[in-house]
N, C-alpha and C. Protein backbone atom coordinates (compact mmCIF):
# COMPACT_ATOMS: atom_id res chain seq x y z
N UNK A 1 130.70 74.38 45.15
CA UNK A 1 130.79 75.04 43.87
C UNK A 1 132.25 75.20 43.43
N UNK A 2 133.16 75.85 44.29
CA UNK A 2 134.51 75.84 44.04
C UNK A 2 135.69 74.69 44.13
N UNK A 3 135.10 73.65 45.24
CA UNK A 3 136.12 72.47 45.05
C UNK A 3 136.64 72.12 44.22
N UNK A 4 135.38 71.53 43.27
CA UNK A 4 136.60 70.41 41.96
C UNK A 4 137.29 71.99 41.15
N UNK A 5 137.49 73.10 41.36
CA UNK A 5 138.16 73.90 40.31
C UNK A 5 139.32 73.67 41.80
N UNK A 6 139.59 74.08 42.83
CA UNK A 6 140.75 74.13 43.76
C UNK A 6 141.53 72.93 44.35
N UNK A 7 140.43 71.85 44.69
CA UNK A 7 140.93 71.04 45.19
C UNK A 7 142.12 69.91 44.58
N UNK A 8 142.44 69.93 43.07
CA UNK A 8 143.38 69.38 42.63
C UNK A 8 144.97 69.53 42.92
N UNK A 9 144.62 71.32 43.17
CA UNK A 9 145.91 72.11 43.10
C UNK A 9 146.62 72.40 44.95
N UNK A 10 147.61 72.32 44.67
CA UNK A 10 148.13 73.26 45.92
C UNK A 10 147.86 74.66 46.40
N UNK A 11 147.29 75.13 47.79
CA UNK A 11 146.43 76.32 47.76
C UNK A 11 147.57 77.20 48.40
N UNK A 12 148.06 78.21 48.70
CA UNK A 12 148.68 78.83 49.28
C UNK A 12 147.76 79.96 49.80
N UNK A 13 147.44 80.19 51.10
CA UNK A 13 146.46 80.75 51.06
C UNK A 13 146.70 82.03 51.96
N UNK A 14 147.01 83.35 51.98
CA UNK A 14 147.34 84.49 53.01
C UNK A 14 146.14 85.44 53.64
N UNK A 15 146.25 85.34 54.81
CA UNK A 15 144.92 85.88 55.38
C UNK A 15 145.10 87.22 56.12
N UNK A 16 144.30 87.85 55.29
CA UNK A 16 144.22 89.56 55.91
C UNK A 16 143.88 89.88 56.48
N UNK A 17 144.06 90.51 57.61
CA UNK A 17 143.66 90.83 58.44
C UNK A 17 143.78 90.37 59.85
N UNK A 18 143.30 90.33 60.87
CA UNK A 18 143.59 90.16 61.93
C UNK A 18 144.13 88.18 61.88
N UNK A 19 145.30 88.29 62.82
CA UNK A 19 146.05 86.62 62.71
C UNK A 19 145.53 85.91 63.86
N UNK A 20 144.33 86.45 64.56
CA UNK A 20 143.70 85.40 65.91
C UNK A 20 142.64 84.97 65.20
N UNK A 21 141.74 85.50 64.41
CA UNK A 21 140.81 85.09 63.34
C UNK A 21 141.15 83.54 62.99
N UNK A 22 141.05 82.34 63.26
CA UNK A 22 141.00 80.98 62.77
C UNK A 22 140.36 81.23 61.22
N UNK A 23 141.11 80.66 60.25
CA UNK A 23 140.56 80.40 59.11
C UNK A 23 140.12 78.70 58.80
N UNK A 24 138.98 78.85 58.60
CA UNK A 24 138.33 76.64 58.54
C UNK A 24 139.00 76.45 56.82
N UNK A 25 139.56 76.13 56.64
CA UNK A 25 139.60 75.17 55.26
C UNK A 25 139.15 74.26 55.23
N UNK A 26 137.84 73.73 54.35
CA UNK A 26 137.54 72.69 54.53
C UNK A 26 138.26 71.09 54.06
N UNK A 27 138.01 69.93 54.71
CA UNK A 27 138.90 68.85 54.49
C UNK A 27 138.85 68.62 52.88
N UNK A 28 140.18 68.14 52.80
CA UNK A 28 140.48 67.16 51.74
C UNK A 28 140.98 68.65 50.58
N UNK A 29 141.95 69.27 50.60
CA UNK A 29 142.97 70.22 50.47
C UNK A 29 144.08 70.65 50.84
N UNK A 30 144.72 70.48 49.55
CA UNK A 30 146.21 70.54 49.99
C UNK A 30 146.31 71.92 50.40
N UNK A 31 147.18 72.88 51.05
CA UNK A 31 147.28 74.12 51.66
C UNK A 31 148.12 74.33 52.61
N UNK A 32 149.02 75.37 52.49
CA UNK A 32 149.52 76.13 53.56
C UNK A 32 148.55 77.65 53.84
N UNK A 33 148.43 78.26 54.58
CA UNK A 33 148.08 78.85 55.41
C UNK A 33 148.64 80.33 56.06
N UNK A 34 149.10 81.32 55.58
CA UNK A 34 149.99 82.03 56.37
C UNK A 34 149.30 83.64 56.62
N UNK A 35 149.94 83.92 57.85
CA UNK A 35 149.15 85.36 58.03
C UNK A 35 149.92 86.15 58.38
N UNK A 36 149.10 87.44 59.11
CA UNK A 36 150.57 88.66 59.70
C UNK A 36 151.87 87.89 60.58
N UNK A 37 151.23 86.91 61.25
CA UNK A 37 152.31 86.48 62.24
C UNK A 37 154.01 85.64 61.53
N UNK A 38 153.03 85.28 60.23
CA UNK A 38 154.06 84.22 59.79
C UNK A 38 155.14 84.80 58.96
N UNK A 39 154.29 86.35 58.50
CA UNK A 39 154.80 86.78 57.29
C UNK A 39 156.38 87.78 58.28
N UNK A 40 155.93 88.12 59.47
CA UNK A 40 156.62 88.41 60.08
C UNK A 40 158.01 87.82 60.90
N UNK A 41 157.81 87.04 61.05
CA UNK A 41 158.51 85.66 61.17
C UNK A 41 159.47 85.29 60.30
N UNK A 42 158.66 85.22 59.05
CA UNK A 42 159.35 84.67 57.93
C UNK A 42 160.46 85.90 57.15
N UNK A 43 159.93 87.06 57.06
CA UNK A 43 160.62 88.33 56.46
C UNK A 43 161.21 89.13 57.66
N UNK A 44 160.90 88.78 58.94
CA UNK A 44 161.72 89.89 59.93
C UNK A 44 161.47 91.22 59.86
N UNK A 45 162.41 91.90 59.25
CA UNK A 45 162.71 93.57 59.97
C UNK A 45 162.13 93.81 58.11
N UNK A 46 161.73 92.86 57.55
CA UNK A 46 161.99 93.26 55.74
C UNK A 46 159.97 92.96 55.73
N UNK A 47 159.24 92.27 57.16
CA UNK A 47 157.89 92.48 56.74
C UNK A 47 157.24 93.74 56.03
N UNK A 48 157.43 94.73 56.81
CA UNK A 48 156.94 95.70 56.41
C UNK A 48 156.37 95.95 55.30
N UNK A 49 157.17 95.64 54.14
CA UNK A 49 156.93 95.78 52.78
C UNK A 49 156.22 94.71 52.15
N UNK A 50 155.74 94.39 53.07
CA UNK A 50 153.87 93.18 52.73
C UNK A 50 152.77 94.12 53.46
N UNK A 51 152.31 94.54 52.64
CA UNK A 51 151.02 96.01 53.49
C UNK A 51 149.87 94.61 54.08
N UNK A 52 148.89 95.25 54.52
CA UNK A 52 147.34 94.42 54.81
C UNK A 52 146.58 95.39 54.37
N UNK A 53 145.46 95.09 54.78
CA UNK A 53 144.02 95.48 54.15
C UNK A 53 144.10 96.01 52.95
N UNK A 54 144.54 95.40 52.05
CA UNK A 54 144.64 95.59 50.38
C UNK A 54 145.47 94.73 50.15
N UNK A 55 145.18 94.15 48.42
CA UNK A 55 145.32 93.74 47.65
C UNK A 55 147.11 93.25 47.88
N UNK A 56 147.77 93.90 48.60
CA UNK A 56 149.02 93.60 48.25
C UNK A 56 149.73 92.78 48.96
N UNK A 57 149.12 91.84 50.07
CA UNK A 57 149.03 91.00 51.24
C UNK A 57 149.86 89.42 49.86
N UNK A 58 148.74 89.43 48.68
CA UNK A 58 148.78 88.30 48.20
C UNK A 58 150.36 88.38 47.82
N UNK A 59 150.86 89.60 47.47
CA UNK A 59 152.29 89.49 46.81
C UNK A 59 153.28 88.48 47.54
N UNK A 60 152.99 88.12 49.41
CA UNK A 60 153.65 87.23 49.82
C UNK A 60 153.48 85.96 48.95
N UNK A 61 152.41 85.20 48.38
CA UNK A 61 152.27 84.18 48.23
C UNK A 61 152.92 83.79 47.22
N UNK A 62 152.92 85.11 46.07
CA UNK A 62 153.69 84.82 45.25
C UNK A 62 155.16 84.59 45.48
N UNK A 63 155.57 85.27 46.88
CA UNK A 63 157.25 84.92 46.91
C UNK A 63 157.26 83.98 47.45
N UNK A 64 156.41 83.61 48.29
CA UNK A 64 156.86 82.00 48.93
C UNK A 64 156.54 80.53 47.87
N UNK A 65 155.84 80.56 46.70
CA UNK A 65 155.46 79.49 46.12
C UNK A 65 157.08 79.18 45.26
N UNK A 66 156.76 77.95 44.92
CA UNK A 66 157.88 77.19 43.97
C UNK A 66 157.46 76.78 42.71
N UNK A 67 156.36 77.80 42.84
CA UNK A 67 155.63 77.10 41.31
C UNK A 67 155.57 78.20 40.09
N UNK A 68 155.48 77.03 38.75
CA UNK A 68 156.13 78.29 37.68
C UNK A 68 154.71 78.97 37.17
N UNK A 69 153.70 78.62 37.75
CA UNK A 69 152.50 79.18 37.36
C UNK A 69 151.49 79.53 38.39
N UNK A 70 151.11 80.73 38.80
CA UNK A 70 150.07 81.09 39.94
C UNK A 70 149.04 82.07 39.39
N UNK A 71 147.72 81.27 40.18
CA UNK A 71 146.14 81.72 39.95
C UNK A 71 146.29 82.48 41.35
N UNK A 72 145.57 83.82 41.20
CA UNK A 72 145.14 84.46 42.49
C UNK A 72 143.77 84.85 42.45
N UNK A 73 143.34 84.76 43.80
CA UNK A 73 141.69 85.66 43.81
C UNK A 73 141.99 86.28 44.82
N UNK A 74 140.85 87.15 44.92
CA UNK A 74 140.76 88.01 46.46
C UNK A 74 139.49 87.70 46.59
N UNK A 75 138.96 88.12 47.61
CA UNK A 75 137.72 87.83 48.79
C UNK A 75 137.08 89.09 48.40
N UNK A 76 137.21 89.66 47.64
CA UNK A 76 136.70 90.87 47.16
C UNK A 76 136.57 91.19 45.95
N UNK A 77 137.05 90.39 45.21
CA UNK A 77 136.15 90.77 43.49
C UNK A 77 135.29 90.01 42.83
């Protein structure tokens, strides 16, 4: 149902909640992938200020993309 609307685009995709949880994307999608571990990694001592279990997880995606236009959903509306 959702492919042909996602699969054209580049997905950036941040996952809430626990980072041992495997997320399946299914084939034939472009995508990166990132979770608590990466965001930690990536921001250091400055993670903090990416919360979880709410809405405000996605704000990473918006800082890591290079693109001048971003669609978001959540798993919850």
């Amino acid at each position: 149902m959702w492919r042909p609307f996602f699969q054209p685009y580049h997905l950036i995709i941040v996952q809430d909640g626990d980072p041992s949880k495997a997320i399946k994307v299914p084939e034939g999608f472009d995508y990166e992938l990132y979770n608590r571990n990466d965001i930690n990694r990536i921001l250091g001592p400055k993670a903090s200020c990416i919360s979880f279990k709410d809405s405000a997880c996605r704000c990473f995606g918006y800082m890591i993309s290079k693109k001048k236009y971003i669609y978001t959903i959540d798993d919850d509306c």
